[in-house]
C-alpha atoms as a PDB file:
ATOM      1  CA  UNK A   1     200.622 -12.110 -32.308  1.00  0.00           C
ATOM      2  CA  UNK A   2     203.894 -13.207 -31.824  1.00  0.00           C
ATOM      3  CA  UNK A   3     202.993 -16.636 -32.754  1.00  0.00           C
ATOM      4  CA  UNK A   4     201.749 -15.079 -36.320  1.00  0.00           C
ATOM      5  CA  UNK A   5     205.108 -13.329 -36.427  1.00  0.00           C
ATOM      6  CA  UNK A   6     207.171 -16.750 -35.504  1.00  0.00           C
ATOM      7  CA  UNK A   7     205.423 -18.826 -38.201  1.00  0.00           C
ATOM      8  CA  UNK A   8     206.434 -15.673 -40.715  1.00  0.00           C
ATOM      9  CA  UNK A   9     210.187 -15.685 -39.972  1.00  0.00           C
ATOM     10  CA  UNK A  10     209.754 -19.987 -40.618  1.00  0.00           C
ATOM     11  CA  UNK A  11     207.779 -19.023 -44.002  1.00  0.00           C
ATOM     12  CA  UNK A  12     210.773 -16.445 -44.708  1.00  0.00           C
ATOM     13  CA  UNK A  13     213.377 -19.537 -43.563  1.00  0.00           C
ATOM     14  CA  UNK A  14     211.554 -21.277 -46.179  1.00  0.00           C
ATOM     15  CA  UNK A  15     211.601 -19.237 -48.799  1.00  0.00           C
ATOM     16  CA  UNK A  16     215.115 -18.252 -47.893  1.00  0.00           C
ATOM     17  CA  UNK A  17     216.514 -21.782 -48.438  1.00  0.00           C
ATOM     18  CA  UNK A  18     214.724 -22.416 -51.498  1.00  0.00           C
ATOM     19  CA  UNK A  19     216.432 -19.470 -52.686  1.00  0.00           C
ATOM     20  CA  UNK A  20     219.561 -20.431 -51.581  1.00  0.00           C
ATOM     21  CA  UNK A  21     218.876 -23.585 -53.776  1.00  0.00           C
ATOM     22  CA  UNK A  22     218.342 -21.483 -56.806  1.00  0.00           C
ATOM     23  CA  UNK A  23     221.422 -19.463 -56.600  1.00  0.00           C
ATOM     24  CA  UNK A  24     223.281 -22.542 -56.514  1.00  0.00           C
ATOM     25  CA  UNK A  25     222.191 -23.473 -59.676  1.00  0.00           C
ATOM     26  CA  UNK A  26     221.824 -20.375 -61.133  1.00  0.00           C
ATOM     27  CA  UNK A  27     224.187 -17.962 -59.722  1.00  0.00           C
ATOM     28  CA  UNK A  28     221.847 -14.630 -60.719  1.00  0.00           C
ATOM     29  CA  UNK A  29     221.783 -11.616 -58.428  1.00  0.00           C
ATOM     30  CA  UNK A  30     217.643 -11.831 -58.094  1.00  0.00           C
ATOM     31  CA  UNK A  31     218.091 -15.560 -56.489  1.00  0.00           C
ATOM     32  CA  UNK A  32     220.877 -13.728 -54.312  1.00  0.00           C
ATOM     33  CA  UNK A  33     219.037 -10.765 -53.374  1.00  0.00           C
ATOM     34  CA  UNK A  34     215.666 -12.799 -52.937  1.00  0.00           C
ATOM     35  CA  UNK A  35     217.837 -15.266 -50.128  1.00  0.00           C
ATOM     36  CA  UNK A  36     219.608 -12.279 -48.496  1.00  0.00           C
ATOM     37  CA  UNK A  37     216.359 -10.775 -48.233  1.00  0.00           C
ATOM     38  CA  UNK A  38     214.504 -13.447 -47.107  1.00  0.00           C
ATOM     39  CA  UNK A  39     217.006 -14.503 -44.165  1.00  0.00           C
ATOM     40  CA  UNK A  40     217.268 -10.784 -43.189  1.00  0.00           C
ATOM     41  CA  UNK A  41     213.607 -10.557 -42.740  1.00  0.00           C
ATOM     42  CA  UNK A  42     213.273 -13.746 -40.862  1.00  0.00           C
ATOM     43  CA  UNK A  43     215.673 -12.922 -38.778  1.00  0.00           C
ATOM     44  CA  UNK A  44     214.155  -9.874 -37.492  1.00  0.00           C
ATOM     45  CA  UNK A  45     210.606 -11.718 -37.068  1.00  0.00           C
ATOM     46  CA  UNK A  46     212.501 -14.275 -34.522  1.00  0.00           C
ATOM     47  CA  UNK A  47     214.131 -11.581 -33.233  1.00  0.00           C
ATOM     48  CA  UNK A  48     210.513  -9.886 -32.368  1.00  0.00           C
ATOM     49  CA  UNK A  49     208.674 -13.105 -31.558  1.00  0.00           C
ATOM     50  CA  UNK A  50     211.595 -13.732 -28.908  1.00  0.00           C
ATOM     51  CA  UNK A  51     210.406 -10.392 -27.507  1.00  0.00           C
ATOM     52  CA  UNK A  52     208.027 -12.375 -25.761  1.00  0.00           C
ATOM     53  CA  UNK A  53     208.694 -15.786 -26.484  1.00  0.00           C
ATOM     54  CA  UNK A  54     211.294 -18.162 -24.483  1.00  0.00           C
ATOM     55  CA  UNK A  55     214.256 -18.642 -26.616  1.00  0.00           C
ATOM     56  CA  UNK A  56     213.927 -22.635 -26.460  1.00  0.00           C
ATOM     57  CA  UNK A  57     210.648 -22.484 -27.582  1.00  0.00           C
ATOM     58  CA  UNK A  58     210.811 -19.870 -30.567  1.00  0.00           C
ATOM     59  CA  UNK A  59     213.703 -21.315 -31.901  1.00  0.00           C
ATOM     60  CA  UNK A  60     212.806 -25.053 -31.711  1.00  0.00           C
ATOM     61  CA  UNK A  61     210.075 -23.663 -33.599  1.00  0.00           C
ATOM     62  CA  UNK A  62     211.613 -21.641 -36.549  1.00  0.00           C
ATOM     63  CA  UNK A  63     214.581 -24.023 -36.800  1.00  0.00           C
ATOM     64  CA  UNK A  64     211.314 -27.053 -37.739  1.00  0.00           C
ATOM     65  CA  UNK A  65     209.752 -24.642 -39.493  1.00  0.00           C
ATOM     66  CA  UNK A  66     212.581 -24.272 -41.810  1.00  0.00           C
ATOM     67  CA  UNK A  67     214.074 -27.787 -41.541  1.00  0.00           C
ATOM     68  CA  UNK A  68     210.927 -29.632 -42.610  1.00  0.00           C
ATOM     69  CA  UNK A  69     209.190 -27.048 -44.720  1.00  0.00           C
ATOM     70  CA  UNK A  70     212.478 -25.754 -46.444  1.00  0.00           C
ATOM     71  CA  UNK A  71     214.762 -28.125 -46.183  1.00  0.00           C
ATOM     72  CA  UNK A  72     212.294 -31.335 -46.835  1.00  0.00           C
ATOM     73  CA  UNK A  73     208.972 -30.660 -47.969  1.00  0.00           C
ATOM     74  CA  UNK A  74     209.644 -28.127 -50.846  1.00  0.00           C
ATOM     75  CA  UNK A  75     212.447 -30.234 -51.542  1.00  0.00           C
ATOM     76  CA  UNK A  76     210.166 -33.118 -52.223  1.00  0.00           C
ATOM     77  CA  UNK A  77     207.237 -31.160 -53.582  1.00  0.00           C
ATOM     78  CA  UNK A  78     209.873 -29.062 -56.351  1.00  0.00           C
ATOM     79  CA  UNK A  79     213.197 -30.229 -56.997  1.00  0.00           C
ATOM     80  CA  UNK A  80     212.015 -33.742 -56.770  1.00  0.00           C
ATOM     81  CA  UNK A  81     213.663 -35.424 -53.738  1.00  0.00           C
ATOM     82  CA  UNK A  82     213.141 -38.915 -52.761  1.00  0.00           C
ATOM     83  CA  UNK A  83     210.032 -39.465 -50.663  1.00  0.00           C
ATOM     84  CA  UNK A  84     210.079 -42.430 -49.441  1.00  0.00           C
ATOM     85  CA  UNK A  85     207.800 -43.929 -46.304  1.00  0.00           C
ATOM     86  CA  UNK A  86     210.920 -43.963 -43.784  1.00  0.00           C
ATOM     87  CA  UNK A  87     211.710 -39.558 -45.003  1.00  0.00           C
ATOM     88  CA  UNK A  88     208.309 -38.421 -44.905  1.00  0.00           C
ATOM     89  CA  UNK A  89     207.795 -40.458 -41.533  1.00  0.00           C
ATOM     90  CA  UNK A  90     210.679 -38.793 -39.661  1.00  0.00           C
ATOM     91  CA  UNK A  91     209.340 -35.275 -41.024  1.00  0.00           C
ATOM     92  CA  UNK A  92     206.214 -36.210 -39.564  1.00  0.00           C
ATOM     93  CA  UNK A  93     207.736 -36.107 -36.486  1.00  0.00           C
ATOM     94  CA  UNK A  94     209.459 -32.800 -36.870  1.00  0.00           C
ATOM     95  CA  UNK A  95     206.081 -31.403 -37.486  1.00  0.00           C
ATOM     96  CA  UNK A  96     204.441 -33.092 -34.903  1.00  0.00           C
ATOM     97  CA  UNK A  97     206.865 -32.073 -32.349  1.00  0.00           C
ATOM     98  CA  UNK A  98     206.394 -28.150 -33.291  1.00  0.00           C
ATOM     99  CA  UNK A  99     203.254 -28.710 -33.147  1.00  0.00           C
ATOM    100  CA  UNK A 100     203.242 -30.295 -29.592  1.00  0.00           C
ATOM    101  CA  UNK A 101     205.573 -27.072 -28.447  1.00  0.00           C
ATOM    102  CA  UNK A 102     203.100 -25.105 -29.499  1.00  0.00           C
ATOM    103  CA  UNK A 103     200.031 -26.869 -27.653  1.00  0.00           C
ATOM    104  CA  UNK A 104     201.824 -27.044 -24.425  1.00  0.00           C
ATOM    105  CA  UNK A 105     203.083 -23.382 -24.712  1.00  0.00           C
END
């Protein structure tokens, strides 16, 4: 369970930073509201999953989580980023290593 609850906080982190994104074009209360939300909410899911979780671990996790899905991918995939073979090889990695964490948990 606290697995499901890690990879909701990252989904949050996502969402979060994509918001964050929007209010920094936008400046409306709704993109401001929807980021403060969305960090508050995955912060409390890392909090919970570190309930049982070692602290290296769950945060190496959320911190990929967010960094390649938020920061990258959706980056790529919506506000059209470059994507070129050398980018979407080193995210690769990032999402092979949190995978690897994972496994060897």
């Amino acid at each position: 369970m606290e697995w499901i609850i890690l990879v909701v906080a990252g989904l949050f982190e996502m969402f979060a930073v994509m918001m964050m994104n929007q209010w920094h074009h936008t400046k409306t209360k709704e993109s401001l509201l929807l980021m403060i939300a969305s960090f508050a909410v995955s912060f409390i899911c890392l909090a919970v999953a570190l309930e049982t979780l070692p602290m290296s671990l769950a945060y190496a996790i959320w911190t990929g989580i967010g960094a390649a899905g938020g920061g990258a991918l959706i980056g790529i995939m919506i506000y059209n980023e470059p994507k070129n073979a050398k980018r979407i090889f080193f995210l690769s990695l990032i999402i092979i290593a949190v995978i690897g964490l994972k496994v060897l948990d």
